[in-house]
Each structure stands twice: as C-alpha cells, then as structure tokens.
Protein backbone atom coordinates (compact mmCIF):
# COMPACT_ATOMS: atom_id res chain seq x y z
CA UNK A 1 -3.58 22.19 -2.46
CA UNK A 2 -6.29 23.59 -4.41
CA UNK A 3 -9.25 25.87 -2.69
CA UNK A 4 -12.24 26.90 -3.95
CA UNK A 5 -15.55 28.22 -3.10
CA UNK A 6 -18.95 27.35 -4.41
CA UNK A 7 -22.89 28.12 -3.77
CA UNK A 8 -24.14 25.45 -0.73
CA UNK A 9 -27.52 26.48 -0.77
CA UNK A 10 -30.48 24.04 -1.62
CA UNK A 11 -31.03 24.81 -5.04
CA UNK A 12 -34.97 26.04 -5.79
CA UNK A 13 -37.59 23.88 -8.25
CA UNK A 14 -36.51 21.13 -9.83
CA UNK A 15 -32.73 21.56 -10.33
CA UNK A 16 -29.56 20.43 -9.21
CA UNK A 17 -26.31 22.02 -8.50
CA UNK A 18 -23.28 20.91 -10.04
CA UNK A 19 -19.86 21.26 -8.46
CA UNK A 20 -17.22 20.59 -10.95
CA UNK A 21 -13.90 19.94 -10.33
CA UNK A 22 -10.79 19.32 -12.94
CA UNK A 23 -8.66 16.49 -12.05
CA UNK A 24 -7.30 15.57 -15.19
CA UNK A 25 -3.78 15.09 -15.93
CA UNK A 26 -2.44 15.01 -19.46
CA UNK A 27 0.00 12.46 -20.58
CA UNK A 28 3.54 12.67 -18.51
CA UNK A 29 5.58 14.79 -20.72
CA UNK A 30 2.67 17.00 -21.65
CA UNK A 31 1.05 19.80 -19.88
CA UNK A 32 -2.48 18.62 -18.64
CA UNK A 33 -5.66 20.57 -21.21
CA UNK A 34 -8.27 22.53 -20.39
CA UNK A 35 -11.78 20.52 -20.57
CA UNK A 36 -15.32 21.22 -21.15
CA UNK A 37 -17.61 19.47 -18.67
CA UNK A 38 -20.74 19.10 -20.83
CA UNK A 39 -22.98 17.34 -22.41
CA UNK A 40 -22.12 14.62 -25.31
CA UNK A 41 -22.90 15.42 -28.78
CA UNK A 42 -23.17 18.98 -30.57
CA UNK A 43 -25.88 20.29 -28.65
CA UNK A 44 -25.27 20.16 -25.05
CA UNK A 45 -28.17 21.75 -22.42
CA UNK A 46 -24.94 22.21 -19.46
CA UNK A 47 -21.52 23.54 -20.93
CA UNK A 48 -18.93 24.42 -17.95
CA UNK A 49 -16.44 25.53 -20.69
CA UNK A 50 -12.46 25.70 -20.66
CA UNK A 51 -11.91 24.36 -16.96
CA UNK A 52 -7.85 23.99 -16.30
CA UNK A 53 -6.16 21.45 -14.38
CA UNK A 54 -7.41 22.31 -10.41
CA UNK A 55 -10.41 24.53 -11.90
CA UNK A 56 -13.61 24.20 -10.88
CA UNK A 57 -17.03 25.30 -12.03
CA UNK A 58 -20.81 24.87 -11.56
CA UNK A 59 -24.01 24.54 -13.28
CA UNK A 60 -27.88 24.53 -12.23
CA UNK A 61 -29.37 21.86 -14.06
CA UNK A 62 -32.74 20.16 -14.63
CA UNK A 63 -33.20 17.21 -12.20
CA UNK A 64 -33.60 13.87 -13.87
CA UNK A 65 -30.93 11.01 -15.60
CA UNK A 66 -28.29 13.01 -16.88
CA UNK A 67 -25.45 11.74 -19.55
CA UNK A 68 -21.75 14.14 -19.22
CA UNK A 69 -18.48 14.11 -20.41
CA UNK A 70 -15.26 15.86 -20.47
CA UNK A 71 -14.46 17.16 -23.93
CA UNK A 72 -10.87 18.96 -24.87
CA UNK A 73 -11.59 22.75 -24.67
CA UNK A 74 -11.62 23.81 -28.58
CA UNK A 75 -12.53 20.57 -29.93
CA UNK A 76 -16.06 20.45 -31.94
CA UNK A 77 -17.19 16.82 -31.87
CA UNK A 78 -17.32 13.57 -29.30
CA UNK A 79 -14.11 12.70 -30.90
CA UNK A 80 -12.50 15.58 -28.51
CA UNK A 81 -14.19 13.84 -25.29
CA UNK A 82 -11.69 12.47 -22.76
CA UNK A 83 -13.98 10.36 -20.27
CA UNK A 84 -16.40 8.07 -21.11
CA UNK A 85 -19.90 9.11 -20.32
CA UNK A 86 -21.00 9.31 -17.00
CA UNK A 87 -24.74 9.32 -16.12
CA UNK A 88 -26.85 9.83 -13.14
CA UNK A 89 -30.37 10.38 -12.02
CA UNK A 90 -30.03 14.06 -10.53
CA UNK A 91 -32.42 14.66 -7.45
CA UNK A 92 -34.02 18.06 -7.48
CA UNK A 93 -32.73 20.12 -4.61
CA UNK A 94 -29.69 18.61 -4.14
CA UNK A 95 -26.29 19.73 -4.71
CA UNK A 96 -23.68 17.13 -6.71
CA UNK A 97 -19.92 17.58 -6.96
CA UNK A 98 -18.92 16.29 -10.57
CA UNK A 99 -14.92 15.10 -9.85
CA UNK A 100 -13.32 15.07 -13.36
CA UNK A 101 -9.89 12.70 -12.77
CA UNK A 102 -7.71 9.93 -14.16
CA UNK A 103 -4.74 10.19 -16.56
CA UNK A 104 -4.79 10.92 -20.65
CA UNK A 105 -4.48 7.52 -22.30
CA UNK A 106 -4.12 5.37 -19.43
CA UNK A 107 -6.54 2.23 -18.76
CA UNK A 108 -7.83 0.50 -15.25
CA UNK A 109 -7.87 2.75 -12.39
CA UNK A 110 -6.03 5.44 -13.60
CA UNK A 111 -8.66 5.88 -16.49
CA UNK A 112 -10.09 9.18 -17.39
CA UNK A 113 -13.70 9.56 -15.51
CA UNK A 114 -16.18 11.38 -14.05
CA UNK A 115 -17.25 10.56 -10.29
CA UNK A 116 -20.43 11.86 -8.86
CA UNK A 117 -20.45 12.69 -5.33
CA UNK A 118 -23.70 14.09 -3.15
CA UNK A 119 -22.72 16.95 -1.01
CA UNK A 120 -24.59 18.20 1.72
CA UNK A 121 -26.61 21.70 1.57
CA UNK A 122 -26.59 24.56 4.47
C-alpha cells in the first residue's frame, strides 16, 4: 500500500491544486521509470519532476484548459512522453488528483494515461 500526504486546503485566486500520483509500470521484465508530470513540449509552465513508481507530487496551477503528460525523467523532447495528452478545464479553487497509470507499451485498457479526479477540500 502506498500512503501519502498532501495540502487539502481550498487553494486561493485563481489556481488549482494538483495531486499527482505515479502509477506507471514499466514493461514486465523491466523496472518501472521515474516520470515527469508536465507540460508537453520544451517549455512547460507545471514540471512535477522525477516522480518514481508510488510517488506522488503537487503543483498550484493557473485555472483554465490545461494539456499534461508524463515524460521519462531525463528525456529532453515529446519523444520521451509516455501518456498521451490529457487535458482538462481546471476550476479555480479546487483541488484535482492527477492519477498517472497503465503499463509501458501496452494498448486498450492497460494503456499509459492520465486520469483526472476532483477531490474534495477541508
């Protein structure tokens, strides 16, 4: 079982909070890598940098449609991203858990993703 502990209070102004969690298993026979939850392309505004398998992290960021990926920790271009992007129209306020998950290389529902999920503040 993995624990963790993160911030549950109603973020101020017009962010979000971001709860990120690393589900992501590497393919069997391998060890599973650290990700980046960020941004796609070069320039990313939110990097949650070198998360391992069962890590978590979190990020304020600006309310509005968001794009993110997960990205191989060490890699330097979209070619290192191992999810698809995943976009959503942050609310300001509230307080998102970002579920990284799925397997390296597999397809259908054992694909590498990203799942938002709204959690409830204090």
């Amino acid at each position: 079982a993995v624990t963790f502990t993160f911030d549950r209070q109603r973020p101020n102004g017009d962010k979000a909070r971001l709860i990120i969690v690393n589900g992501f298993i590497g393919s069997p026979g391998f060890d599973s890598p650290n990700v980046d939850f960020r941004n796609p392309g070069d320039n990313a505004l939110v990097n949650v940098a070198n998360l391992s398998f069962g890590g978590s992290g979190s990020a304020l960021i600006d309310s509005g449609s968001q794009t993110f990926v997960a990205r191989l920790t060490g890699t330097d271009s979209d070619a290192g991203n191992v999810t698809p992007g995943a976009t959503l129209d942050f609310v300001a306020g509230k307080i998102y858990a970002a579920i990284i998950s799925g397997v390296e290389g597999e397809a259908g529902a054992m694909s590498p993703r990203i799942t938002f999920l709204e959690i409830q503040p204090k």
